[in-house]
N, C-alpha and C. Protein backbone atom coordinates (compact mmCIF):
# COMPACT_ATOMS: atom_id res chain seq x y z
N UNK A 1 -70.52 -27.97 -56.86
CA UNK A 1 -69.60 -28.84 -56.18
C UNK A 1 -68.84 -29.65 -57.22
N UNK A 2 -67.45 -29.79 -56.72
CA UNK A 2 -66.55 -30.65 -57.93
C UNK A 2 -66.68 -31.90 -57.79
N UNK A 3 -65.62 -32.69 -58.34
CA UNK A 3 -65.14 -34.16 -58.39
C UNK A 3 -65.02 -34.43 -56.58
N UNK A 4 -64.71 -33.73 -55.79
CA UNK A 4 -64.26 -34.15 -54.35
C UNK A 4 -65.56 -33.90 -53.82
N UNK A 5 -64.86 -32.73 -53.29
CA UNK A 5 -65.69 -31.70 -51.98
C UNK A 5 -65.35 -30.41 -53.14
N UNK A 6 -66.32 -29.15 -52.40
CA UNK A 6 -66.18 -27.69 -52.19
C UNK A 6 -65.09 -26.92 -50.89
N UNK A 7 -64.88 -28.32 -50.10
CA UNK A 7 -64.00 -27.74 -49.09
C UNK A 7 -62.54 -28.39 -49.16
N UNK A 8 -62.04 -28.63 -50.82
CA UNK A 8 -60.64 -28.69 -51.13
C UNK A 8 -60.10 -27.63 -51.86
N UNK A 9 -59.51 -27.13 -51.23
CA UNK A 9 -59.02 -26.08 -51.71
C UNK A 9 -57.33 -25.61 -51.56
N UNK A 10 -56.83 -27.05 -50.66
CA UNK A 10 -55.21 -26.62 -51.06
C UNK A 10 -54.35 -28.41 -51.05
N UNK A 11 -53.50 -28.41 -50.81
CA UNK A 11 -53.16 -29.77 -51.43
C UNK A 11 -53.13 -30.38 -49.75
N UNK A 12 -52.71 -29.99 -48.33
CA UNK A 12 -53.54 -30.28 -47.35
C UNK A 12 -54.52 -31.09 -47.59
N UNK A 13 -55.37 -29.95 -47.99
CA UNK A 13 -56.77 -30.47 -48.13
C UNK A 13 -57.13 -31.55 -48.53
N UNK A 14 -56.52 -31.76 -49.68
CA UNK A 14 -56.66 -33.09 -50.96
C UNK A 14 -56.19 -34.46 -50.27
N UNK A 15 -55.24 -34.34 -49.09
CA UNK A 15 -54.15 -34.93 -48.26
C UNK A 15 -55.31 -35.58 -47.73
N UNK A 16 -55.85 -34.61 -46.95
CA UNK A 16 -56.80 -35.16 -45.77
C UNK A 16 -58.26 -36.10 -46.27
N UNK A 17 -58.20 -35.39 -47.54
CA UNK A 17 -59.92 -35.93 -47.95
C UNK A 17 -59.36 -37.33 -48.54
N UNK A 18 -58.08 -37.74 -49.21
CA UNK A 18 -57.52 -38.76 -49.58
C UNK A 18 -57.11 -39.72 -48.58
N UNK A 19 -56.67 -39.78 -47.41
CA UNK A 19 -56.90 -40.53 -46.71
C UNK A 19 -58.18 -40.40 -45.77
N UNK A 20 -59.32 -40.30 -45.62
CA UNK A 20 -60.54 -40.01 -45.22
C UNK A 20 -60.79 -41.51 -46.63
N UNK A 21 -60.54 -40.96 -47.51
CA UNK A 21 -61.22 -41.91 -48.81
C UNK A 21 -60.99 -43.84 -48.21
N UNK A 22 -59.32 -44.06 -48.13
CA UNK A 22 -58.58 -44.72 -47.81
C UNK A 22 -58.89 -45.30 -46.61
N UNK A 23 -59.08 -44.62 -45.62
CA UNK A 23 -59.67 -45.41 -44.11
C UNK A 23 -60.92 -45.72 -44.81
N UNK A 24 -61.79 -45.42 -45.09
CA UNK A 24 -63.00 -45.80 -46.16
C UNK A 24 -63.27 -47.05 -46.85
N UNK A 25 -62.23 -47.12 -47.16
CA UNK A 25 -62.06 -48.29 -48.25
C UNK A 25 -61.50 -49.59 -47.47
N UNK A 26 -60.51 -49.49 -46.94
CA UNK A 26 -59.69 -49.83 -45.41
C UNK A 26 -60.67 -50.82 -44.91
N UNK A 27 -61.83 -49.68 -44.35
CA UNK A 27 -63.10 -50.49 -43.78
C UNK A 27 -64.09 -51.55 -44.67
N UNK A 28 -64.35 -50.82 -45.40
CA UNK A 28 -64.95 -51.77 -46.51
C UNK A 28 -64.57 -53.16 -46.74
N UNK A 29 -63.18 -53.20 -47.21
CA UNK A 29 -62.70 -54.29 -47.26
C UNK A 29 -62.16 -55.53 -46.13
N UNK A 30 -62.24 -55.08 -44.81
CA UNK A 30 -62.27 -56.12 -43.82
C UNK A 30 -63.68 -56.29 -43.98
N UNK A 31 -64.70 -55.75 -44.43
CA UNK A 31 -66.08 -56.26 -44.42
C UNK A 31 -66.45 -57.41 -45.23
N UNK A 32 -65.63 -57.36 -46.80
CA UNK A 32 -65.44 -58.06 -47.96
C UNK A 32 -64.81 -59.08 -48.04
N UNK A 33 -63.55 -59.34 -46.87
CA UNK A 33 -62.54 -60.30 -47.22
C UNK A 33 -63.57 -61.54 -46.58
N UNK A 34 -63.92 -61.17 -45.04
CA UNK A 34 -64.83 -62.57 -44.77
C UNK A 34 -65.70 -63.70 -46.11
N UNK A 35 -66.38 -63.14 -46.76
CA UNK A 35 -66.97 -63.63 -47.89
C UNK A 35 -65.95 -63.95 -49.04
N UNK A 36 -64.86 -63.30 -49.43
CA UNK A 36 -63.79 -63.61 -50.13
C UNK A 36 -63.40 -65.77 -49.75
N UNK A 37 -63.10 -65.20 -48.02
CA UNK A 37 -62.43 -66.37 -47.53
C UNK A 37 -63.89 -67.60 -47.81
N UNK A 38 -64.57 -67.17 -47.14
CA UNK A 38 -65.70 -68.44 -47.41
C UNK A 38 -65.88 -69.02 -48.78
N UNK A 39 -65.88 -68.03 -49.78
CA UNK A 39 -65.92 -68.92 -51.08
C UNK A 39 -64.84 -69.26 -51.90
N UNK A 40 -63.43 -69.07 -51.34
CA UNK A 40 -62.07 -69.59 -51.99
C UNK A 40 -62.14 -70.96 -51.59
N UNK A 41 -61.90 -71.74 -52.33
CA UNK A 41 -61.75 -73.14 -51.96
C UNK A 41 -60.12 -73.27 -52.75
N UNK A 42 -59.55 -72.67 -53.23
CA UNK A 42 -57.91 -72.97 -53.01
C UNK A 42 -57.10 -72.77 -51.39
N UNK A 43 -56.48 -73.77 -50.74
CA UNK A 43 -56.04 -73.60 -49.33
C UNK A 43 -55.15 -72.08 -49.49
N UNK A 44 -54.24 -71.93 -50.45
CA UNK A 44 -53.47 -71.24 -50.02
C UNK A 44 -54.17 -69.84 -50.46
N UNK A 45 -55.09 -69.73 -51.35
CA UNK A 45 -55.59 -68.98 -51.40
C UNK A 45 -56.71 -67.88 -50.32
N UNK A 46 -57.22 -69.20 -49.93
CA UNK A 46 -57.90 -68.83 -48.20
C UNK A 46 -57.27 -68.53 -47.33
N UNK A 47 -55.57 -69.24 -47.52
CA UNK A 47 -55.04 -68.25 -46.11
C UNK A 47 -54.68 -67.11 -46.94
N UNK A 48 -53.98 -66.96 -47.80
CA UNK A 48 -53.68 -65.49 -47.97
C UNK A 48 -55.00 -64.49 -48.18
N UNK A 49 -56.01 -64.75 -48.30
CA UNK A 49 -57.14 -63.70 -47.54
C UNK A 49 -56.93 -63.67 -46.32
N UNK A 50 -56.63 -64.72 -45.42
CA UNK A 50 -57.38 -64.45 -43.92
C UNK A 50 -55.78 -63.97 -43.62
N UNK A 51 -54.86 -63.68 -44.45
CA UNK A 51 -53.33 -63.64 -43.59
C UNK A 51 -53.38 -61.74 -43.83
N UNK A 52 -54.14 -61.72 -44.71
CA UNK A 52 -54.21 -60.00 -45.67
C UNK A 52 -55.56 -59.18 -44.89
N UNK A 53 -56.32 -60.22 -44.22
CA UNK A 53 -57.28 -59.40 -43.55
C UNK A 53 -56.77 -58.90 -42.11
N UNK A 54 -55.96 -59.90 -41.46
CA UNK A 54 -55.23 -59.67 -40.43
C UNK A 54 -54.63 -57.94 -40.87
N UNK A 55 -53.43 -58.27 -41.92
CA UNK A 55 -52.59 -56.84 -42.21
C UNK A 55 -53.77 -55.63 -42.48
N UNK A 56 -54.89 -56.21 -43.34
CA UNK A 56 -55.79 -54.54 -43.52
C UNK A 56 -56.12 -54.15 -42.02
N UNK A 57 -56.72 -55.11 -40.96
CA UNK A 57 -56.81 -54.54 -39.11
C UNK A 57 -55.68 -53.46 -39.20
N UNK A 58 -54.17 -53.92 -39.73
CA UNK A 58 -53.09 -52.96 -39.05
C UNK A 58 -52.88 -51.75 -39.48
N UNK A 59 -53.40 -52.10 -40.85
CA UNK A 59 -53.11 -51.07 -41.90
C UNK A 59 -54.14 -49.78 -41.21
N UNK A 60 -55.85 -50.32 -40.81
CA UNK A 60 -56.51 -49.57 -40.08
C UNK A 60 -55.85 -48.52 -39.14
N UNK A 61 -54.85 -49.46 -38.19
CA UNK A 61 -54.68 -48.66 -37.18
C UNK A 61 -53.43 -47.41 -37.60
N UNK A 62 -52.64 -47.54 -38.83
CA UNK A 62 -51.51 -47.42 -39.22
C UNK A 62 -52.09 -46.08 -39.65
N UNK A 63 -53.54 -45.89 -40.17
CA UNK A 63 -54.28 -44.88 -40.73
C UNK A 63 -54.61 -43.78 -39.24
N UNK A 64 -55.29 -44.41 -38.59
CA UNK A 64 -55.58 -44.10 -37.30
C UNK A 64 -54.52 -43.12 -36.77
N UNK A 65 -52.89 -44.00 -36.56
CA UNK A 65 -52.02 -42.96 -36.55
C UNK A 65 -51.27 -41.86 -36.86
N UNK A 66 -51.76 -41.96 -38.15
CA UNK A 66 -51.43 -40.72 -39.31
C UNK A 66 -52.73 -39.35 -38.73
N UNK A 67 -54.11 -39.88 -38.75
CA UNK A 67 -55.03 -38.84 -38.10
C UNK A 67 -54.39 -38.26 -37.05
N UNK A 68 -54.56 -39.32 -36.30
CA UNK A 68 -53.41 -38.50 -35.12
C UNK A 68 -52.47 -37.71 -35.36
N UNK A 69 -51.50 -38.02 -35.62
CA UNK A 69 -50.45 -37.15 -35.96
C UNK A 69 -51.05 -35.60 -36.78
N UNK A 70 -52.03 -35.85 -37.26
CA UNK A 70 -52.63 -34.40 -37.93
C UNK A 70 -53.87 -34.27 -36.85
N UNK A 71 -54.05 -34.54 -35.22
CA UNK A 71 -54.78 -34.35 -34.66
C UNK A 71 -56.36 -34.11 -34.95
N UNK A 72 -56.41 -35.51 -35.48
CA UNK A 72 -57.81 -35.37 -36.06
C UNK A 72 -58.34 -37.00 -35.70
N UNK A 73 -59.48 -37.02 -35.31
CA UNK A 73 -60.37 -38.34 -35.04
C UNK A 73 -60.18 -38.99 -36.60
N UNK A 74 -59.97 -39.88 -36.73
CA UNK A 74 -60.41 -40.98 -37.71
C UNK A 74 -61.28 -40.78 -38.47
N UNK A 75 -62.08 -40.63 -39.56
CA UNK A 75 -63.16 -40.58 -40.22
C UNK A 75 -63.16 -40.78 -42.04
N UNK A 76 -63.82 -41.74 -42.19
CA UNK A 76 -63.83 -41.72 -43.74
C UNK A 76 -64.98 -41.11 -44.82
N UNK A 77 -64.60 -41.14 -46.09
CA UNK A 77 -65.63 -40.23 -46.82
C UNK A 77 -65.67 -41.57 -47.60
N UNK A 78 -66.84 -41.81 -48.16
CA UNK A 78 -67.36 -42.72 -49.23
C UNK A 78 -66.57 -42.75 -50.50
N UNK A 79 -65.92 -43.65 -50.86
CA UNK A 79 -65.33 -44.01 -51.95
C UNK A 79 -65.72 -44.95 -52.92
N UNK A 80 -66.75 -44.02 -54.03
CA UNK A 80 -67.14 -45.00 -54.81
C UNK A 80 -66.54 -45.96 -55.79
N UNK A 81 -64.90 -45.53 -55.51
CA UNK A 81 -64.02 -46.89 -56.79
C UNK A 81 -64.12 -47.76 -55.57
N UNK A 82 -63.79 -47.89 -54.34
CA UNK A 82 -63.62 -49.21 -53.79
C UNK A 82 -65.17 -49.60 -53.90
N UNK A 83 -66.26 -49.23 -53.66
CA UNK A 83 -67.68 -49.44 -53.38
C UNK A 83 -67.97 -50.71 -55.01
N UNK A 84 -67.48 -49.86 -55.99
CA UNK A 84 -67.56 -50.29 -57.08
C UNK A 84 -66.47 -51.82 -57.36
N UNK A 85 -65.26 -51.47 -57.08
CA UNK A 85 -64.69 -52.47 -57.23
C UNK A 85 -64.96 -54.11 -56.63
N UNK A 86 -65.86 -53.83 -54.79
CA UNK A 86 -66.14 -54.62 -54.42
C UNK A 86 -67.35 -55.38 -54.71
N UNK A 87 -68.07 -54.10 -55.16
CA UNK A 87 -69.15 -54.76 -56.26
C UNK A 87 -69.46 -55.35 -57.19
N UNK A 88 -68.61 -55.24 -57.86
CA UNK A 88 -67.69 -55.93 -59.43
C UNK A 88 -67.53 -57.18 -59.04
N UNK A 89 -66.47 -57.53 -57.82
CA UNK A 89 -66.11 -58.72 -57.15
C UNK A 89 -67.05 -59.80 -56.81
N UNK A 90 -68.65 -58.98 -56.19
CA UNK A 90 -69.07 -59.47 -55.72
C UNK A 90 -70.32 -60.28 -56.85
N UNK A 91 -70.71 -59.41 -57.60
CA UNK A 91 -71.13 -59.94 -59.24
C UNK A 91 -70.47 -60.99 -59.71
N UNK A 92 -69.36 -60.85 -59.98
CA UNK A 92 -68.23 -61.91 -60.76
C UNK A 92 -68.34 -63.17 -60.16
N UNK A 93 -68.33 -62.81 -58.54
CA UNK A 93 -68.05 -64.29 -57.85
C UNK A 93 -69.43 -65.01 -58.27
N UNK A 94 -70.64 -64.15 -57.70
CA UNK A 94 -71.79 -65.25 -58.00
C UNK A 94 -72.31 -65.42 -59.13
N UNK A 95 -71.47 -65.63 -59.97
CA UNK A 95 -72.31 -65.67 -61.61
C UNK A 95 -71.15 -67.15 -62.06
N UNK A 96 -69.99 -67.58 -60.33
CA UNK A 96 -69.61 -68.78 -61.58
C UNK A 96 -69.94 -69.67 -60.29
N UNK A 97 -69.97 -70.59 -61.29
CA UNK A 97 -70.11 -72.04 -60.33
C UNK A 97 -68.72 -72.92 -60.29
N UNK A 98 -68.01 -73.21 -61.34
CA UNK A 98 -66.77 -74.02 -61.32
C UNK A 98 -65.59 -73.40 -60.29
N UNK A 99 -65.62 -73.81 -59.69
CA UNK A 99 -64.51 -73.66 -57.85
C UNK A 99 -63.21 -73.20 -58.92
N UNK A 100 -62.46 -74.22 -59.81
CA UNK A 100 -61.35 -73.56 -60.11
C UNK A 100 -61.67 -72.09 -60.69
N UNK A 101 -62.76 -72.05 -61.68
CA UNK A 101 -62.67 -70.63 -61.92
C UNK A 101 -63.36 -69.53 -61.41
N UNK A 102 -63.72 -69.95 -60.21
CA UNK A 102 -63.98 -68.73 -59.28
C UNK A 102 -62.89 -68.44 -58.19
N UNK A 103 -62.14 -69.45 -57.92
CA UNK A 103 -60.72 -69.04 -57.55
C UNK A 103 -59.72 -68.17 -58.18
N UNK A 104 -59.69 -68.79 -59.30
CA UNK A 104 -59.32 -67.19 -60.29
C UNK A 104 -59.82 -66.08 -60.40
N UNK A 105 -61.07 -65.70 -60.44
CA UNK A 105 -61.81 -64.71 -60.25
C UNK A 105 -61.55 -64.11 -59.30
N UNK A 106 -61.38 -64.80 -58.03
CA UNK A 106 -61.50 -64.04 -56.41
C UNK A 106 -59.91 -63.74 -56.20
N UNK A 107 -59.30 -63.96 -56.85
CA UNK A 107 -57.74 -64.27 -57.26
C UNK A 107 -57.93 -62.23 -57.35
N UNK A 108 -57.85 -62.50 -58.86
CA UNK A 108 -57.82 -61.49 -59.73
C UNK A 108 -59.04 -59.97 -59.16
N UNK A 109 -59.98 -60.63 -58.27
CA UNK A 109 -60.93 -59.30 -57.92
C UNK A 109 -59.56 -58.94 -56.52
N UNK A 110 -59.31 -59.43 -55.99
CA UNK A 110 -58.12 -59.09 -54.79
C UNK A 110 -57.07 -58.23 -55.77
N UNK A 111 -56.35 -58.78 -56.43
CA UNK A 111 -55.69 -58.19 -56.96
C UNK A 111 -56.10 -56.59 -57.99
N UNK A 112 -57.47 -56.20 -58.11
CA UNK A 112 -58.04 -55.37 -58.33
C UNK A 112 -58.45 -54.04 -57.09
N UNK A 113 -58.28 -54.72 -55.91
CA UNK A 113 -58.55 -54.26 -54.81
C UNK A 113 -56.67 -53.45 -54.39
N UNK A 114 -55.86 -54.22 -54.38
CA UNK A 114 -54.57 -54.16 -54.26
C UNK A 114 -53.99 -53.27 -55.07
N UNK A 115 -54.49 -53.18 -56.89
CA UNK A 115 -53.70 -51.94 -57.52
C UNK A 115 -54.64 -50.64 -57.08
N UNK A 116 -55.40 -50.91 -56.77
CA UNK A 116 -56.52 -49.38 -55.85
C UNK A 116 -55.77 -49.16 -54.77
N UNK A 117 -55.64 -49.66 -53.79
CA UNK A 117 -55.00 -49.25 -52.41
C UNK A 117 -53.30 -48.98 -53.05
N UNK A 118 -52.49 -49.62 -53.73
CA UNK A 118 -51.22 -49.39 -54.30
C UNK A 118 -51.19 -47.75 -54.73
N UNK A 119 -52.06 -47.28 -55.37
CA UNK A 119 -52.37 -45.93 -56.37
C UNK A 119 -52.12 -45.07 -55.39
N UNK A 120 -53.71 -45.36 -54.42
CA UNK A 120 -53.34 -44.39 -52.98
C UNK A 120 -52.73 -44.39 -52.22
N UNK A 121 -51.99 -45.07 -51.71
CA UNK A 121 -50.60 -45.05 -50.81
C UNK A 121 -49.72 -44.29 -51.48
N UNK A 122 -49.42 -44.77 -52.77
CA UNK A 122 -48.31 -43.93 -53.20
C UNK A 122 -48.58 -42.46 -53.73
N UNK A 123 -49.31 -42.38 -53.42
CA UNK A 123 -50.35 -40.60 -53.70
C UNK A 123 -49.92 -40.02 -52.49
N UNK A 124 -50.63 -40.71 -51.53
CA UNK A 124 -50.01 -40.48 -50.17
C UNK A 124 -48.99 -40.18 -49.54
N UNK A 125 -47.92 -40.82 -49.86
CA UNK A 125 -46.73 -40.78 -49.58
C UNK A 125 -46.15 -39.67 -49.89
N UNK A 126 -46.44 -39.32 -51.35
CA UNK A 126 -45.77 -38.39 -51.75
C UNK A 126 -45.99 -36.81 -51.76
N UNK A 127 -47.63 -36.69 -50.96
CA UNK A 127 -48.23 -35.66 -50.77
C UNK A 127 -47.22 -35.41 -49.19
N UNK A 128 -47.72 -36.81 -48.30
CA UNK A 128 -47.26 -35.79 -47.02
C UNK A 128 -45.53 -35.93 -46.71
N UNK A 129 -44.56 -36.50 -48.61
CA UNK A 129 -43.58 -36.09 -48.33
C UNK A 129 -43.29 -34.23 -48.63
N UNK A 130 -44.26 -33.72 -49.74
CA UNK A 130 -44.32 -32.68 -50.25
C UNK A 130 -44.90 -31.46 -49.14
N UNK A 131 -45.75 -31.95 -48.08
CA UNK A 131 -46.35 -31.24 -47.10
C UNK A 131 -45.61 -31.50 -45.99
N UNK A 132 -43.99 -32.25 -46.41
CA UNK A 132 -42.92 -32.25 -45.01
C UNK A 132 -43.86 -32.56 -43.82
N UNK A 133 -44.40 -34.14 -43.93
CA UNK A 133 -44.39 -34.85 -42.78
C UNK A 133 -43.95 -36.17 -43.19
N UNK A 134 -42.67 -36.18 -42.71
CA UNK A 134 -42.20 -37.50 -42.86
C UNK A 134 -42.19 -38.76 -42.22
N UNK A 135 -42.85 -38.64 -41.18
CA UNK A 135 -43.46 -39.56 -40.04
C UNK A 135 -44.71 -40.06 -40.95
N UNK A 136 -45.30 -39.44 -41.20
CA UNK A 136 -46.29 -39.71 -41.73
C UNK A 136 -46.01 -40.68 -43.00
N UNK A 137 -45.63 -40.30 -44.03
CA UNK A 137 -44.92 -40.60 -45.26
C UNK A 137 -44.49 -42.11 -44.35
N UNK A 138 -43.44 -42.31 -43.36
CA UNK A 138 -43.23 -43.81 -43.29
C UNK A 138 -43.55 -44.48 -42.98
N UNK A 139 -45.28 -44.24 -41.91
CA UNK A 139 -46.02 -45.32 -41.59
C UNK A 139 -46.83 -45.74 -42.85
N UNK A 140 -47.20 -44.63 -43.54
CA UNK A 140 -48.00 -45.09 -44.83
C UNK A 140 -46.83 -45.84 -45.76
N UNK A 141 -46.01 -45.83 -46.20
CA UNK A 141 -44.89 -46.56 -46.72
C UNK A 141 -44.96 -48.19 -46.27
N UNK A 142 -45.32 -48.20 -44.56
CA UNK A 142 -45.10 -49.51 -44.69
C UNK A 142 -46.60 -50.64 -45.12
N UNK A 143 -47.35 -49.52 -45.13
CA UNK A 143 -48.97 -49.94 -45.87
C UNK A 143 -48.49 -50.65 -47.35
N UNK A 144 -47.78 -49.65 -47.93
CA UNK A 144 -47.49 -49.35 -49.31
C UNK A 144 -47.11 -51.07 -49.45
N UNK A 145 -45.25 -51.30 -48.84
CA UNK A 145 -45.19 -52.40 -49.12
C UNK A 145 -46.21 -53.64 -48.79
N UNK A 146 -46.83 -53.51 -47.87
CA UNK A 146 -47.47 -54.34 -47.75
C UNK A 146 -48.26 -54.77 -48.56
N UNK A 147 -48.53 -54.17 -49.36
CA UNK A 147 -50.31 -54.17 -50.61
C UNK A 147 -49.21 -54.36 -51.73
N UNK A 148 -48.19 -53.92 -52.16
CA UNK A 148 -47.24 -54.97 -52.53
C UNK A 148 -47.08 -56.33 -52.85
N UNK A 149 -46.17 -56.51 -51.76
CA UNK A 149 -46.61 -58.01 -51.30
C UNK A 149 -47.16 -58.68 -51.65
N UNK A 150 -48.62 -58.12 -51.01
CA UNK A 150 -49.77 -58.97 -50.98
C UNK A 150 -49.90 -59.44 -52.62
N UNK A 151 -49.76 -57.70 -53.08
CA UNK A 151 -50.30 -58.22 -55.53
C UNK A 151 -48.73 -59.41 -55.58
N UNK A 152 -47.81 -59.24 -55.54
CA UNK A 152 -46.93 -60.09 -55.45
C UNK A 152 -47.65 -61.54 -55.73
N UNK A 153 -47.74 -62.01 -54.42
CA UNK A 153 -48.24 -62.70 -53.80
C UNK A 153 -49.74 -63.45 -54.79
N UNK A 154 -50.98 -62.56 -54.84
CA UNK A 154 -51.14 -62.90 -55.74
C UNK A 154 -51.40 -63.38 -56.98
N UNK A 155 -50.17 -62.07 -58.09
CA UNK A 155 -49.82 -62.54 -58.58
C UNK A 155 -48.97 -64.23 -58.90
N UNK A 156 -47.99 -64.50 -58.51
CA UNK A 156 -47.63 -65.63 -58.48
C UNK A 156 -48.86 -66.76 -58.04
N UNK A 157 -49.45 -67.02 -56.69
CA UNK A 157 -50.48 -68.09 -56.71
C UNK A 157 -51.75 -68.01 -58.53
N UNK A 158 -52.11 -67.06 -58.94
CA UNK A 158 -52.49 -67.63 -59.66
C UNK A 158 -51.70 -68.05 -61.19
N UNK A 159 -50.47 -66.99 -61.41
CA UNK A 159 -49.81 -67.52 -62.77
C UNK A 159 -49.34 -69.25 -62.36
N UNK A 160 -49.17 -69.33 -60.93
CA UNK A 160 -48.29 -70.92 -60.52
C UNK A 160 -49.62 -72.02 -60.71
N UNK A 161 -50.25 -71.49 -60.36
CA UNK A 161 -51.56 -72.57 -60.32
C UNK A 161 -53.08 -72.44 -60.64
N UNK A 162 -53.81 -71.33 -60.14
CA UNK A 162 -55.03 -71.18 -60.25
C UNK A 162 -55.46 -70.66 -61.36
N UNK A 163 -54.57 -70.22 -62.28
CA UNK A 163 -54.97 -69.73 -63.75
C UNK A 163 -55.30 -71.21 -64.53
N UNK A 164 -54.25 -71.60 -64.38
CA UNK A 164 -54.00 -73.69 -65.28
C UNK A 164 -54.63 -74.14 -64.81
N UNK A 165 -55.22 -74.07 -63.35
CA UNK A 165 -56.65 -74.83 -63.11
C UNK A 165 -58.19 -74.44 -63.38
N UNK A 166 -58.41 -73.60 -63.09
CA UNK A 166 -59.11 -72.70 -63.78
C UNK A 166 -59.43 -73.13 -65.54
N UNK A 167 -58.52 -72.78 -66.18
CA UNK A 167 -58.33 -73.23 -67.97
C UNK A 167 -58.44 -74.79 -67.98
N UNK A 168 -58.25 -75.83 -67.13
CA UNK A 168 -58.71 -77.03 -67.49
C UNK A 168 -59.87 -77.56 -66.68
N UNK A 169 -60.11 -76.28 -66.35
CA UNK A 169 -62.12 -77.08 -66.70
C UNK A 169 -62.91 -77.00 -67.99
């Protein structure tokens, strides 16, 4: 058995097991953000978790509709970079005690979460523009910008503030 499955064998295939990965991860991380939000003690930082957990719900269903459209139930395969990444996150957070610099931390583990989902969307996109489904291609597109955004987003809260607070403790 390879890096995937034994049952990839055409770029379809790779299509399907890649978002399988993605609803995967999808899930994971509405599991993760709750605990994210409880230990941010920057305000704006806590809403933009709880404003980004809202969008991953949509992003869920946004996935949901793509299955559909390839008439297939929903189902994900275990993805050990998100498994890992949230694990990473979840290490990092409890090893600090100083609020500003675990705001940075929880900052920067989001934004670790965000260039992962960024990678696969745009993998995505461009597979089921190549496998001519373009319906498909534009609901995942609007995932895309969204996780965007969100590193946007941020980016800026911590270069504006939570990095300089953080550094003067």
């Amino acid at each position: 058995m390879g890096l995937f499955s034994k049952d990839i064998a055409t770029l379809h295939d790779l299509y399907i097991h890649t978002l399988q990965d993605v609803y995967y991860a999808e899930n994971q991380i509405t599991k993760a953000l709750p605990t994210m939000i409880a230990k941010a003690t920057n305000a704006q930082l806590k809403q933009g978790f709880e404003k980004h957990l809202t969008e991953t719900e949509g992003q869920i269903e946004r996935l949901r509709r793509v299955f559909s459209l390839e008439g297939m139930e929903p189902k994900g395969v275990t993805c050990p970079a998100i498994d890992g990444i949230i694990k990473e996150a979840n290490h990092t957070a409890g090893d600090i005690a100083d609020k500003a610099v675990l705001d940075a931390a929880l900052c920067a583990n989001a934004q670790a979460v965000e260039h992962y989902e960024i990678t696969r969307y745009g993998t995505l996109i461009a597979w089921a523009k190549q496998l001519d489904k373009p319906e498909q291609a534009a609901i995942l597109a609007e995932t895309l910008a969204e996780e965007k955004a969100t590193d946007e987003k941020l980016t800026t809260l911590a270069e504006g503030k939570l990095n300089q607070k953080a550094e003067m403790t």
